[in-house]
Structure formats: structure tokens, C-alpha cells
PDB file of N, CA and C in Angstrom:
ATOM      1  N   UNK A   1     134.188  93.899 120.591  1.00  0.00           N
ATOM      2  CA  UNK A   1     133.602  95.200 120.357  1.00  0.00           C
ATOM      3  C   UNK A   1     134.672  96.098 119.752  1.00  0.00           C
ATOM      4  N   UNK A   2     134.276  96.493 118.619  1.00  0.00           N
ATOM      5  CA  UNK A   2     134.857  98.112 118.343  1.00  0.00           C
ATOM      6  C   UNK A   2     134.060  99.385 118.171  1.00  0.00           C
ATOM      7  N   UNK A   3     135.009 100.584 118.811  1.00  0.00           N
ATOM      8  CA  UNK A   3     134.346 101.948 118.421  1.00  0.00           C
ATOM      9  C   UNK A   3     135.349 102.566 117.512  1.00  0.00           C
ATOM     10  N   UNK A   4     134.346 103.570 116.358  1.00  0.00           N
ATOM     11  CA  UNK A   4     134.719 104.204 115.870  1.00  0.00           C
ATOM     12  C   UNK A   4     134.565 105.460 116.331  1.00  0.00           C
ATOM     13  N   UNK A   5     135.000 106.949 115.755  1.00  0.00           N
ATOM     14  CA  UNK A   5     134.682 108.021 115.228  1.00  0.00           C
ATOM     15  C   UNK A   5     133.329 108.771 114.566  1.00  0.00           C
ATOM     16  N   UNK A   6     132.453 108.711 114.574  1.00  0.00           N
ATOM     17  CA  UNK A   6     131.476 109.162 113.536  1.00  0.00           C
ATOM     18  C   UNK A   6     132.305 110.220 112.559  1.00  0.00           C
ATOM     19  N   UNK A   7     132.111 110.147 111.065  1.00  0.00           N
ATOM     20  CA  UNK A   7     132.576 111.202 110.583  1.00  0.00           C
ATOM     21  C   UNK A   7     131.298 112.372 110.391  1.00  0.00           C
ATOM     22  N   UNK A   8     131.530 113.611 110.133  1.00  0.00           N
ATOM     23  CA  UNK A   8     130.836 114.437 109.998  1.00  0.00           C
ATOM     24  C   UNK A   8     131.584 115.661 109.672  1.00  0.00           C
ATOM     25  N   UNK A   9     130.238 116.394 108.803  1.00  0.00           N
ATOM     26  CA  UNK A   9     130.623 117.410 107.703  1.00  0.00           C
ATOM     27  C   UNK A   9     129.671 118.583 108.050  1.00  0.00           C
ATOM     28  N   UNK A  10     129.622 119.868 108.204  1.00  0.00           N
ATOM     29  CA  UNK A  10     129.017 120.623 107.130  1.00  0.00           C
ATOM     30  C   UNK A  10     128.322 120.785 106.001  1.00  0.00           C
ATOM     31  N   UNK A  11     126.572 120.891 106.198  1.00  0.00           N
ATOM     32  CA  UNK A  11     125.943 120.447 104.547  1.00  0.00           C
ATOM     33  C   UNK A  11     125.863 121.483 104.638  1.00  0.00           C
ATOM     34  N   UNK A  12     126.152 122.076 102.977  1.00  0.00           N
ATOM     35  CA  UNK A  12     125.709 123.520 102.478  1.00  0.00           C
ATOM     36  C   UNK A  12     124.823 123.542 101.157  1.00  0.00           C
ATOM     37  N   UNK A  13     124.894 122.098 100.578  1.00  0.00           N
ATOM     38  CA  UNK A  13     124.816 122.192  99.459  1.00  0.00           C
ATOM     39  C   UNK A  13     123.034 122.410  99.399  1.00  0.00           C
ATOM     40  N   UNK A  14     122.109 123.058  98.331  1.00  0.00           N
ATOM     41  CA  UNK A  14     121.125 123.884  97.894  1.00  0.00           C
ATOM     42  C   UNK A  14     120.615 124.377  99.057  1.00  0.00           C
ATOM     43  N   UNK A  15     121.942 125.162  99.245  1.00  0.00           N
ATOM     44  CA  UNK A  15     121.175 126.704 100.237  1.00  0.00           C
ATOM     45  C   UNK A  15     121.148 126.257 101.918  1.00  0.00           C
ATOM     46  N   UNK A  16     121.481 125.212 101.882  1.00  0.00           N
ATOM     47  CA  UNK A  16     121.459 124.470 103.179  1.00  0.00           C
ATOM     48  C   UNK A  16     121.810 125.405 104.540  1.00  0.00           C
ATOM     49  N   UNK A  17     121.218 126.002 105.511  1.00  0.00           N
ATOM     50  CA  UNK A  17     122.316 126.389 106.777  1.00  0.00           C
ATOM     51  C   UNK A  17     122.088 126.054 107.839  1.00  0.00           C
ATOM     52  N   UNK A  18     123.275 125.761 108.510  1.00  0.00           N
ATOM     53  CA  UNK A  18     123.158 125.192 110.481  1.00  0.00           C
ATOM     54  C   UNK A  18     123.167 124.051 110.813  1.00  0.00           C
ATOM     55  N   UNK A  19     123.381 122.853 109.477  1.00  0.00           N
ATOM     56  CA  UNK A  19     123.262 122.090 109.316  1.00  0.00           C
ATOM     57  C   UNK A  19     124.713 120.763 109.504  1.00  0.00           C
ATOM     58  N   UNK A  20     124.975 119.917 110.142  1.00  0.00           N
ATOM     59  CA  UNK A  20     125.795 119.263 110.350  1.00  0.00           C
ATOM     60  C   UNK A  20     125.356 117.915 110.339  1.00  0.00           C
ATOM     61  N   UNK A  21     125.858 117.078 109.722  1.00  0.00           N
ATOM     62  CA  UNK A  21     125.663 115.678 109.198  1.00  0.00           C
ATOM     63  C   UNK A  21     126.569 114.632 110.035  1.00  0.00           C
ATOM     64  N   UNK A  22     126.253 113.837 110.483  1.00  0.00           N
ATOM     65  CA  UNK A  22     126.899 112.728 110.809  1.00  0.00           C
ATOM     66  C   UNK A  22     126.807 111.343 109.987  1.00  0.00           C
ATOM     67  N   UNK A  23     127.513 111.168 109.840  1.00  0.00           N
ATOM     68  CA  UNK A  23     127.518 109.934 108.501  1.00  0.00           C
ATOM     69  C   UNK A  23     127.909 108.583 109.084  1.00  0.00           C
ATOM     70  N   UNK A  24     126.872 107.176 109.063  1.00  0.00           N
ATOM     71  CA  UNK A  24     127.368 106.169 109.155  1.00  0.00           C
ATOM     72  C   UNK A  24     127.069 105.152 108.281  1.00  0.00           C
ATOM     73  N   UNK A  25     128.235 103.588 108.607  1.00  0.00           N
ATOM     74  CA  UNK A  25     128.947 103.367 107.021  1.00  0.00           C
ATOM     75  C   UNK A  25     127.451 102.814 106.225  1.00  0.00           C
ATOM     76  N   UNK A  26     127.589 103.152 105.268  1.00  0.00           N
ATOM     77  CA  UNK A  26     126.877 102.575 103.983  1.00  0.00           C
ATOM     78  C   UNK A  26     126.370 101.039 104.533  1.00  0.00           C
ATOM     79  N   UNK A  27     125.319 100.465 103.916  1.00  0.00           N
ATOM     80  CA  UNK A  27     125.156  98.949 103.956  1.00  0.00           C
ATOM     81  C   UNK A  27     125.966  98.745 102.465  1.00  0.00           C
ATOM     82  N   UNK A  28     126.543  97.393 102.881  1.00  0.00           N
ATOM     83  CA  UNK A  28     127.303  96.931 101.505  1.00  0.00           C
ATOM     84  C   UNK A  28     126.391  96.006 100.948  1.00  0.00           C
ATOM     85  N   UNK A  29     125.731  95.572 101.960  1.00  0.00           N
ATOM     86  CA  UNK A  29     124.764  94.047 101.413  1.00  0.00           C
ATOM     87  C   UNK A  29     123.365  94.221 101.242  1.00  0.00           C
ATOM     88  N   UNK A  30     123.063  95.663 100.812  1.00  0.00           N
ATOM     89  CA  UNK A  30     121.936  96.169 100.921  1.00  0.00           C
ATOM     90  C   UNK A  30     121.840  96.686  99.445  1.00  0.00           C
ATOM     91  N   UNK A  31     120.716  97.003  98.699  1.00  0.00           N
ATOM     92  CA  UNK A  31     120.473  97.335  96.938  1.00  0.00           C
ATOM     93  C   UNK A  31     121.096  98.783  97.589  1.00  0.00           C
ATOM     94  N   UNK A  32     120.633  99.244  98.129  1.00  0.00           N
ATOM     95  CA  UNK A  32     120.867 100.886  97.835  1.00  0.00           C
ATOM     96  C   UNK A  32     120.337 101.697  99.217  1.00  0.00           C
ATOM     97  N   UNK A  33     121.229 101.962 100.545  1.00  0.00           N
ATOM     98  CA  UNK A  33     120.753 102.114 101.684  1.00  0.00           C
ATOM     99  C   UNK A  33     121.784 102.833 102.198  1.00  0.00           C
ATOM    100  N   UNK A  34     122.011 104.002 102.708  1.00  0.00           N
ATOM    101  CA  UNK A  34     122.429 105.164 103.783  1.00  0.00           C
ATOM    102  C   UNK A  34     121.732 105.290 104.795  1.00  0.00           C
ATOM    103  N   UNK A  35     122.855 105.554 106.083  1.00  0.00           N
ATOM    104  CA  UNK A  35     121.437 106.268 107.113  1.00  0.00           C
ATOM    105  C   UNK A  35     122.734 106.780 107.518  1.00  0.00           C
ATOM    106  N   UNK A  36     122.168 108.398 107.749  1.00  0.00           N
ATOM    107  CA  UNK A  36     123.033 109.317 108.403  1.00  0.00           C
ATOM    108  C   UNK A  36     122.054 110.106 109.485  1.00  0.00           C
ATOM    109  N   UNK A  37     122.570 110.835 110.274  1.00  0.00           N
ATOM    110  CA  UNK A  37     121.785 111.733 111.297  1.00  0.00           C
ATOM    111  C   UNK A  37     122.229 113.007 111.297  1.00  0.00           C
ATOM    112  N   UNK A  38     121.481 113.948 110.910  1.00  0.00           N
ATOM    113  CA  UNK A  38     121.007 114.947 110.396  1.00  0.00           C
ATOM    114  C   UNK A  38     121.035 116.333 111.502  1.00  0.00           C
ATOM    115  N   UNK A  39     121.689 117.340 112.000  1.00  0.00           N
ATOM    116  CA  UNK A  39     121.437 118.576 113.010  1.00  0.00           C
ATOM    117  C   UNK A  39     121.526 118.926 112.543  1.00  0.00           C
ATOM    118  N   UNK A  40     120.058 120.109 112.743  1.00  0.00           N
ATOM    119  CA  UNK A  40     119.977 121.119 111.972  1.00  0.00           C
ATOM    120  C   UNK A  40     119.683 122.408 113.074  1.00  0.00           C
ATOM    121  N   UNK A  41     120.253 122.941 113.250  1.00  0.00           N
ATOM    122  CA  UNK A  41     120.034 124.495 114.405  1.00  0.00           C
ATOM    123  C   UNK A  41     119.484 125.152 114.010  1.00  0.00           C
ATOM    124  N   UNK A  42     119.224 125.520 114.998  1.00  0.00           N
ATOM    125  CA  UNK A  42     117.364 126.381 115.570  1.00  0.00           C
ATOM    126  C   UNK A  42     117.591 127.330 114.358  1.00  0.00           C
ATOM    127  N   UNK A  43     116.832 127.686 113.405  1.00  0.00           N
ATOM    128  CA  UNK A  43     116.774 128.687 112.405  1.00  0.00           C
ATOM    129  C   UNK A  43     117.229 128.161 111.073  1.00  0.00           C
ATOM    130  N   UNK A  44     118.259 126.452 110.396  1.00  0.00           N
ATOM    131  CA  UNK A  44     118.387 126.232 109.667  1.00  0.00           C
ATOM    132  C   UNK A  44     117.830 125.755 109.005  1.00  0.00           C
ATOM    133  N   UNK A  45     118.046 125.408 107.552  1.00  0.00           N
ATOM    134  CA  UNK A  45     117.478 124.852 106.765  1.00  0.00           C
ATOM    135  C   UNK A  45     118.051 123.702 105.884  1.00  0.00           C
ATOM    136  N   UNK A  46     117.356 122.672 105.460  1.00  0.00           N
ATOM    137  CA  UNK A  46     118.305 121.442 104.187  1.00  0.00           C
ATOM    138  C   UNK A  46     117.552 121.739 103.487  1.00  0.00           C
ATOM    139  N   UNK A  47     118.289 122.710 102.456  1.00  0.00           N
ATOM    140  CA  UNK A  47     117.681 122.960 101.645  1.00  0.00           C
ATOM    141  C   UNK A  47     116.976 122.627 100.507  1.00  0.00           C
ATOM    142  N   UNK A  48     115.931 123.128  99.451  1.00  0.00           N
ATOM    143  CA  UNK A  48     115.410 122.361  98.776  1.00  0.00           C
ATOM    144  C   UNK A  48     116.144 121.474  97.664  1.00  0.00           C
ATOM    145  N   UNK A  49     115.700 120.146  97.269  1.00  0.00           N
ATOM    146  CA  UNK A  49     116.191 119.659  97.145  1.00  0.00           C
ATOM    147  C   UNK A  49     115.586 118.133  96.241  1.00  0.00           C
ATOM    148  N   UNK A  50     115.432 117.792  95.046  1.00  0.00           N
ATOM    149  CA  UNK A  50     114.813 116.603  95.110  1.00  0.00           C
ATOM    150  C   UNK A  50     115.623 115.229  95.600  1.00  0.00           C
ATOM    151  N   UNK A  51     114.813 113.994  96.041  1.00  0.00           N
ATOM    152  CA  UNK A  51     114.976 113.184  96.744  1.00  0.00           C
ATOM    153  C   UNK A  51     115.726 112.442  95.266  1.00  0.00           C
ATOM    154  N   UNK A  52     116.585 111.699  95.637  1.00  0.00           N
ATOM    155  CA  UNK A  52     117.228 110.491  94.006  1.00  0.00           C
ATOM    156  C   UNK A  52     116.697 109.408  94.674  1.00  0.00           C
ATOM    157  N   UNK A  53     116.380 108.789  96.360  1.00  0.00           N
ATOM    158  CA  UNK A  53     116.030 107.714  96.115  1.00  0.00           C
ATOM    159  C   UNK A  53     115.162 108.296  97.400  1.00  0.00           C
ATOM    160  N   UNK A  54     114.251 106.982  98.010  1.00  0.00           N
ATOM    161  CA  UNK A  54     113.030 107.037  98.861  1.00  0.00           C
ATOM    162  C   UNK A  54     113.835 107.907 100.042  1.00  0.00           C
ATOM    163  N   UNK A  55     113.276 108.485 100.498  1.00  0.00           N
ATOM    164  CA  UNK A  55     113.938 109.219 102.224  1.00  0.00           C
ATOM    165  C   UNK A  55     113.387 109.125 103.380  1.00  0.00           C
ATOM    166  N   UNK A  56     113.864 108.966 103.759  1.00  0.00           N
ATOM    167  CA  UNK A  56     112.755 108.660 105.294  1.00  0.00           C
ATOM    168  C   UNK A  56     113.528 109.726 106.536  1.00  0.00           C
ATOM    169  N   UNK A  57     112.946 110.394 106.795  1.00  0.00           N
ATOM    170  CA  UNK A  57     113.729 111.849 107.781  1.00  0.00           C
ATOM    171  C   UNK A  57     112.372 111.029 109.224  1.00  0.00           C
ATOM    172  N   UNK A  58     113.318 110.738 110.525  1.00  0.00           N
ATOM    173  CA  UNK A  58     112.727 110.319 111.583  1.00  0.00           C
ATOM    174  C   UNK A  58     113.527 111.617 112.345  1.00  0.00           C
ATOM    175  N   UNK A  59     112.294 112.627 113.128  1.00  0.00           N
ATOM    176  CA  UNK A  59     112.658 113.428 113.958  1.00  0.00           C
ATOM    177  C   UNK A  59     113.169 112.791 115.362  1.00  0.00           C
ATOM    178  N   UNK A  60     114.132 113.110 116.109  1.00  0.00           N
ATOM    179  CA  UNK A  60     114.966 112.408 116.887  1.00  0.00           C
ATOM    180  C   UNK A  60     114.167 113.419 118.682  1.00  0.00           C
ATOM    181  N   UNK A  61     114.731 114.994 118.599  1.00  0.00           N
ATOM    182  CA  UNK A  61     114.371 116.071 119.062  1.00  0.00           C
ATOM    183  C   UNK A  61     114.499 117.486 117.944  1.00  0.00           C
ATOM    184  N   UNK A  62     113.761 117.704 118.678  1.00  0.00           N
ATOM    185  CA  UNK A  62     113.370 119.252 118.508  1.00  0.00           C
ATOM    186  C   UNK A  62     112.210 119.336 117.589  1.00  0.00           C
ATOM    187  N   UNK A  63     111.984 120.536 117.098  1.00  0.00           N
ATOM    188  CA  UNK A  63     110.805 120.406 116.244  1.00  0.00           C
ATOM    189  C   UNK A  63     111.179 121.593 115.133  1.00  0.00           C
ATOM    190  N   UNK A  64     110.647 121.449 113.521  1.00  0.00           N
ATOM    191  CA  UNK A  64     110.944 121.986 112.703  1.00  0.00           C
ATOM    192  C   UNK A  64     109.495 121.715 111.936  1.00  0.00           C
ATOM    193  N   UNK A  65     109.892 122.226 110.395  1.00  0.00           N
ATOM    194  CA  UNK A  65     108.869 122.362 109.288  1.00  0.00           C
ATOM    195  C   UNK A  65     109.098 121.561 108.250  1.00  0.00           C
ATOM    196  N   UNK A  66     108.343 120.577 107.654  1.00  0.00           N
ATOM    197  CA  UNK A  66     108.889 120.458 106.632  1.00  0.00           C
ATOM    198  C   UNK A  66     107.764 120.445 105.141  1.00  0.00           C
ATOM    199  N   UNK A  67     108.274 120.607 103.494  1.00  0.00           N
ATOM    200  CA  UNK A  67     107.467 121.044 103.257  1.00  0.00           C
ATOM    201  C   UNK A  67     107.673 119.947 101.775  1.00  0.00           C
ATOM    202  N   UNK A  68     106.705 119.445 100.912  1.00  0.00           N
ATOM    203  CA  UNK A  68     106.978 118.696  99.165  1.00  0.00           C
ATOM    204  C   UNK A  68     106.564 119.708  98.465  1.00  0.00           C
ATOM    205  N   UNK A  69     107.463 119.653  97.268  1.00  0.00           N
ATOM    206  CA  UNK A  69     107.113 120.557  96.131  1.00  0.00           C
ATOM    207  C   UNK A  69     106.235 121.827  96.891  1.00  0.00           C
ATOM    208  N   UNK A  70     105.205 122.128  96.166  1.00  0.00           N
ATOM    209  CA  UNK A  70     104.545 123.748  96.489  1.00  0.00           C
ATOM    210  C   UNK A  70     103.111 123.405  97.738  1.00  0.00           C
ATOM    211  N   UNK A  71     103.057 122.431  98.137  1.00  0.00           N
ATOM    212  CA  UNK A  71     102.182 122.276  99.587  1.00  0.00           C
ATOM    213  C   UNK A  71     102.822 122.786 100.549  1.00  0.00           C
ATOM    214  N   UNK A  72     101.571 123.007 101.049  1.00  0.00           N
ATOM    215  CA  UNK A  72     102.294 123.455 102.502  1.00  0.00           C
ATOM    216  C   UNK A  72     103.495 122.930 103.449  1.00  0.00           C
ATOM    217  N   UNK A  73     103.836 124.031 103.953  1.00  0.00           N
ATOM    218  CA  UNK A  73     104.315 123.611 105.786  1.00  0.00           C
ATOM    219  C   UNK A  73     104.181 122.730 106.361  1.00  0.00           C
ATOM    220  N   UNK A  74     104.439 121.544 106.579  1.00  0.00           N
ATOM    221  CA  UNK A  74     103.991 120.698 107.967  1.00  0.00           C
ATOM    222  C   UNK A  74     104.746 120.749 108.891  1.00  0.00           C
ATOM    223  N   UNK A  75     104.244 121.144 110.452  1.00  0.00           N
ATOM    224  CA  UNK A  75     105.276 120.817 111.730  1.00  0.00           C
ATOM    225  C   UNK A  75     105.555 119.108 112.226  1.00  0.00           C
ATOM    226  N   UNK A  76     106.777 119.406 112.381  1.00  0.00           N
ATOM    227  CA  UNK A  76     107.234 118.508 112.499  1.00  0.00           C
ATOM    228  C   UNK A  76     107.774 118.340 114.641  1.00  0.00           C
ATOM    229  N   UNK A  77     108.092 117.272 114.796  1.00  0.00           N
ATOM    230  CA  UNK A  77     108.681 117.176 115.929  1.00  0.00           C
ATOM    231  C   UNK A  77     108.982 115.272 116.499  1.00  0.00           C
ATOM    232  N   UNK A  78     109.337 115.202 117.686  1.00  0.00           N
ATOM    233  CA  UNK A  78     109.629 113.756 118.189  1.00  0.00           C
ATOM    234  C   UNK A  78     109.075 112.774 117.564  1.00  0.00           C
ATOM    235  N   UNK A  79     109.342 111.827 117.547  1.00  0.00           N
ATOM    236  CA  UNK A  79     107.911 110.906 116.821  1.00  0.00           C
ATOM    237  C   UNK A  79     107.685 111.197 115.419  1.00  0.00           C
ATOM    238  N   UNK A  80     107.969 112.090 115.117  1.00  0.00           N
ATOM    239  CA  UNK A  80     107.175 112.083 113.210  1.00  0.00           C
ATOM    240  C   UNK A  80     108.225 111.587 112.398  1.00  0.00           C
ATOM    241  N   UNK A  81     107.436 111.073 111.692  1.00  0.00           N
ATOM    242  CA  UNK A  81     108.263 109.926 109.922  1.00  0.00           C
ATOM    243  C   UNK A  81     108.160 110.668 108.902  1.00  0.00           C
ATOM    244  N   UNK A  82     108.198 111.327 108.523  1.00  0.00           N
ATOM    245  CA  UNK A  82     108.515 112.078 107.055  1.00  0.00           C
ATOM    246  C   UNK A  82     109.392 111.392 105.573  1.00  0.00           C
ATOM    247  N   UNK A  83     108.244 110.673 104.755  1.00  0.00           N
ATOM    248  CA  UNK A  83     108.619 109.710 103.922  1.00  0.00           C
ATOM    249  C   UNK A  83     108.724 111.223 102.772  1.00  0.00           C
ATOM    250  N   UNK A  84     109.387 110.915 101.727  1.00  0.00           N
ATOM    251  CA  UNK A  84     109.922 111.564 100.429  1.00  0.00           C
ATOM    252  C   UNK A  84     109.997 110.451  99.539  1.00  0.00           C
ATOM    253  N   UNK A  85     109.184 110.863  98.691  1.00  0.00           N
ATOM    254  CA  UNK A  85     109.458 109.613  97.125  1.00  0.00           C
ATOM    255  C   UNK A  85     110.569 110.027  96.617  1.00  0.00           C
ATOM    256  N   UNK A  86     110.611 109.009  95.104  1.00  0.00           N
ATOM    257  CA  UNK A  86     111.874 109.462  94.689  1.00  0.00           C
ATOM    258  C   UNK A  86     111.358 110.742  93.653  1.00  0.00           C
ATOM    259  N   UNK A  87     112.054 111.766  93.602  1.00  0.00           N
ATOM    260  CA  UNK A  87     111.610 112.894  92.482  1.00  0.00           C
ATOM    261  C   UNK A  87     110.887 113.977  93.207  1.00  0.00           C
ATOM    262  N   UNK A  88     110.230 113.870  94.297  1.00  0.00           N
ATOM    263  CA  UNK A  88     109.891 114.987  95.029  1.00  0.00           C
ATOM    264  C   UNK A  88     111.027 115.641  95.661  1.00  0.00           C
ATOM    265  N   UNK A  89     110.491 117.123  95.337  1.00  0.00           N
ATOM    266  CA  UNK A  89     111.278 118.798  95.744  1.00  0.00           C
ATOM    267  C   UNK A  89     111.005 118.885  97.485  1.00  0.00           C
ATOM    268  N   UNK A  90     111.680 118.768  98.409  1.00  0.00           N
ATOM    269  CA  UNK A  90     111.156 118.999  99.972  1.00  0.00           C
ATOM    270  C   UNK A  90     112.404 119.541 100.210  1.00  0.00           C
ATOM    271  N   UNK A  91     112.281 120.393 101.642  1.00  0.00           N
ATOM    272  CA  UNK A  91     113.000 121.197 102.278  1.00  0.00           C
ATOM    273  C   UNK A  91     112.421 120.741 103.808  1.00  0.00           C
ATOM    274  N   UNK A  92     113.238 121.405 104.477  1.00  0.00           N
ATOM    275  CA  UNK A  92     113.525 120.967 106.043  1.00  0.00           C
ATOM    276  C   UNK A  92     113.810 122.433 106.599  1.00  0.00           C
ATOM    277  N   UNK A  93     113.440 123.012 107.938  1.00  0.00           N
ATOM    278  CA  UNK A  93     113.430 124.113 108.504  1.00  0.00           C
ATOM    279  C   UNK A  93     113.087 124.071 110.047  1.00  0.00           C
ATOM    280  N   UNK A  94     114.410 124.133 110.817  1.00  0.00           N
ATOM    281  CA  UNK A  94     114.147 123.823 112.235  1.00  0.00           C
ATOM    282  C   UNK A  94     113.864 125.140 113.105  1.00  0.00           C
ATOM    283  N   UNK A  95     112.713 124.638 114.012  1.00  0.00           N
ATOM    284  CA  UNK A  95     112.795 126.182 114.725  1.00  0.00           C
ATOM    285  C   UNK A  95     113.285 125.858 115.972  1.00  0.00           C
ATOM    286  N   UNK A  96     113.807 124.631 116.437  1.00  0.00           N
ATOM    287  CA  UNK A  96     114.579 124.724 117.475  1.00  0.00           C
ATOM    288  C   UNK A  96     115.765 123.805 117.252  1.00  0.00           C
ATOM    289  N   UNK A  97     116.715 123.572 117.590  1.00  0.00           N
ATOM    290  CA  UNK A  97     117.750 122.728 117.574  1.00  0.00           C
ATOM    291  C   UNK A  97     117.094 121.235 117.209  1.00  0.00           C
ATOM    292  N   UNK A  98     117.091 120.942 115.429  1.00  0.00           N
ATOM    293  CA  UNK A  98     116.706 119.333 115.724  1.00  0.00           C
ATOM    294  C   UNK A  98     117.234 118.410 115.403  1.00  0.00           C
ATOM    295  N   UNK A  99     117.520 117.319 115.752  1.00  0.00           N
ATOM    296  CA  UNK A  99     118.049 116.381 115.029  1.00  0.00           C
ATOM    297  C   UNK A  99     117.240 115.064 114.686  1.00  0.00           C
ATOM    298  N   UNK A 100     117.508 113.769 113.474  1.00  0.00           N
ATOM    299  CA  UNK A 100     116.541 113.480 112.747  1.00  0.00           C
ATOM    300  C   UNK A 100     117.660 112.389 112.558  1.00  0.00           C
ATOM    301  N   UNK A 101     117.119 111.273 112.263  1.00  0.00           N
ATOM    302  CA  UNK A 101     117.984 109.936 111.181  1.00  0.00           C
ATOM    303  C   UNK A 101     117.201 110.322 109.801  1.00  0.00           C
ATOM    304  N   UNK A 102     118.146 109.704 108.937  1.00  0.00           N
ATOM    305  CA  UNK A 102     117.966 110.384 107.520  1.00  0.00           C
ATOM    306  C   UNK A 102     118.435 108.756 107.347  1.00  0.00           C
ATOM    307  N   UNK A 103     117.274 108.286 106.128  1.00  0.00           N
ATOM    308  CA  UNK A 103     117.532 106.732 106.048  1.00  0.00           C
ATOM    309  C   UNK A 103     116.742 106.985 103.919  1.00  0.00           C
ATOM    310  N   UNK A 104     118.184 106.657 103.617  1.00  0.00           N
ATOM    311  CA  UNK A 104     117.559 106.611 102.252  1.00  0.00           C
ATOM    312  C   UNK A 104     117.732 105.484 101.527  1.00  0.00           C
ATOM    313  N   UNK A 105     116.754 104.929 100.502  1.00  0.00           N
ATOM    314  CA  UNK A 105     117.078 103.306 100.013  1.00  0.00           C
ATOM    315  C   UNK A 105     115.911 103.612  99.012  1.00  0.00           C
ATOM    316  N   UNK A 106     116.733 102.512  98.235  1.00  0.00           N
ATOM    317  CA  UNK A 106     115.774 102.136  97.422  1.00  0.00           C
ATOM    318  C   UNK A 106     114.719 101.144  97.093  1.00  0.00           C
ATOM    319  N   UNK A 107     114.938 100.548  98.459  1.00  0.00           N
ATOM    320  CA  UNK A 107     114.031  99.612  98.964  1.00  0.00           C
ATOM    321  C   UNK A 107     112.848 100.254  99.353  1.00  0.00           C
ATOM    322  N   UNK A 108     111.883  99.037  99.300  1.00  0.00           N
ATOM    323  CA  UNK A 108     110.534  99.426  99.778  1.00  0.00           C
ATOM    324  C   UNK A 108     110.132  99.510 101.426  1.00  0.00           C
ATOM    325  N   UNK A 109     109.444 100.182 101.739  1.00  0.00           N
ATOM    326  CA  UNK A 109     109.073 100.586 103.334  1.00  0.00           C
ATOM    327  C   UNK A 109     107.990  99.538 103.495  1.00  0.00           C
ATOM    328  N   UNK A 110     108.198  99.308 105.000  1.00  0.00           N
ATOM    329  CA  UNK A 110     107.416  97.773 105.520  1.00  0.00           C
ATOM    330  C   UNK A 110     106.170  99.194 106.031  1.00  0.00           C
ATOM    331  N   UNK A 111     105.662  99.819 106.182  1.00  0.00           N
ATOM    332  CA  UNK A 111     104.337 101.000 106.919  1.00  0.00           C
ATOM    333  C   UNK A 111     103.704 100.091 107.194  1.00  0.00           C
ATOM    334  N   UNK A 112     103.621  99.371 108.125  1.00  0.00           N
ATOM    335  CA  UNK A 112     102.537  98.287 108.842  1.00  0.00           C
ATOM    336  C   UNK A 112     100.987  98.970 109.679  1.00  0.00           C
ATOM    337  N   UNK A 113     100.523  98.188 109.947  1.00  0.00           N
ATOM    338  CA  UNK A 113      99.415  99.274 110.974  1.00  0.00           C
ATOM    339  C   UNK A 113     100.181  99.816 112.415  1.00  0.00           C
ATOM    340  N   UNK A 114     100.957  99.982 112.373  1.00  0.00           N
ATOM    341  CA  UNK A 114     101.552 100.168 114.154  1.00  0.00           C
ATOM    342  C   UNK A 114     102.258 101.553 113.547  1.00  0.00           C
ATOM    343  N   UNK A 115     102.305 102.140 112.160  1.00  0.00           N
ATOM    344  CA  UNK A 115     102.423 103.374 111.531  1.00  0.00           C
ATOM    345  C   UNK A 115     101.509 104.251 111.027  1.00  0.00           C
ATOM    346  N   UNK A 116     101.044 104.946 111.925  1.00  0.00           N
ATOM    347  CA  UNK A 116      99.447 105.768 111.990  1.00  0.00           C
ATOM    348  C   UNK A 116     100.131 107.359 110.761  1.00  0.00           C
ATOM    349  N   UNK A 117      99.479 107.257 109.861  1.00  0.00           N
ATOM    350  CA  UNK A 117      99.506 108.270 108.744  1.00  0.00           C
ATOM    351  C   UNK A 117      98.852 109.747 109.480  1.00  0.00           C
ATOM    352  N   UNK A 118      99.843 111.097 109.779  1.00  0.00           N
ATOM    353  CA  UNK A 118      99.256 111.783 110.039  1.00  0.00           C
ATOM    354  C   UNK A 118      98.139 112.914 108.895  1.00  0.00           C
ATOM    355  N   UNK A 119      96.774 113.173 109.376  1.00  0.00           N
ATOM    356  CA  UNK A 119      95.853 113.767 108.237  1.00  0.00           C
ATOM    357  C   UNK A 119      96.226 115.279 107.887  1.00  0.00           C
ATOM    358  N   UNK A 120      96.089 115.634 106.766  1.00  0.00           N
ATOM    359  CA  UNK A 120      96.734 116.894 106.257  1.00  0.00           C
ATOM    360  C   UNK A 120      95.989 117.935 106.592  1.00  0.00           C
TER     361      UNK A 120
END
């Protein structure tokens, strides 16, 4: 067994605030795959932003908003999957302390039936 460190930063970038990133390592043997975990405090935002590859934001705790291009608001909280194509404009807005895995690739998503689509 080894432990590391998590590294982690400060996101500011498009307008971003309250926001603190934890970053873990890259897949090397993967086409194109990150997963980092995402806090965002009660009142912040990741700001808008288009996606470069698929995103997948899994709420961990707390509950926030999130929104594509010019549609609405959706609340968000425990349990919710929030997929982003590639080229869609979305933003993120927590109203309580939340945190989220942030899993981006350019691979395709397995959405089996045991992944219930919530209705708009």
C-alpha cells in the first residue's frame, strides 16, 4: 500500500467562486479520462463554461443548481448524475456546502437501466 497527498487548487477560472478542486492522477491507459472532486461553498459558483469533453458532475453532499446553455435551473443534490456533452455552456451553483466527483472522458457512458433519467 501507498498514500499520497491529494493535490488541490483554487478554481477561479470563468467567474468561478468558493470553489476548491481536488485533483486525482489522470488515467494513462485510458483515451482521454480525469476525475477530480469538486467543493463548492454554500453560495459558489463553477462558472459558466463549455464542456471540451463529456462531463459527468456526481453530487457527493449538499445540494446546488445546475443549469445548460439558456434552460433552466435544475436542483441538484445526493444521488444526482449531471451528464454535459461535449460543446454545451453549463454552470454549477451551490446553496449549501457541496461536493461532487467531476469525471470527464471522452469515452462513451455505459447509462444502463439501473440509471433512471430524471423528467424536466
Amino acid at each position: 500500500m501507498r498514500l499520497y497527498v491529494t493535490p488541490s487548487r483554487t478554481i477561479d477560472a470563468f467567474g468561478s467562486t468558493g470553489v476548491e478542486m481536488d485533483f486525482l492522477p489522470p488515467l494513462t491507459d485510458a483515451a482521454s479520462t480525469s476525475v477530480n472532486v469538486a467543493h463548492v461553498a454554500a453560495g459558489g459558483t463553477l462558472g459558466r463554461h463549455p464542456a471540451v469533453r463529456r462531463q459527468v458532475f456526481a453530487v457527493v453532499v449538499g445540494t446546488g443548481e445546475v443549469q445548460v446553455d439558456d434552460e433552466p435551473r435544475r436542483p441538484v443534490g445526493p444521488g444526482t448524475l449531471v451528464v454535459w456533452e461535449p460543446g454545451e455552456t453549463h454552470q454549477t451553483w451551490a446553496t449549501t456546502d457541496l461536493t461532487a466527483v467531476v469525471v470527464e472522458t471522452s469515452g462513451a457512458l455505459d447509462l444502463s437501466p439501473h440509471f433512471r433519467e430524471l423528467a424536466l
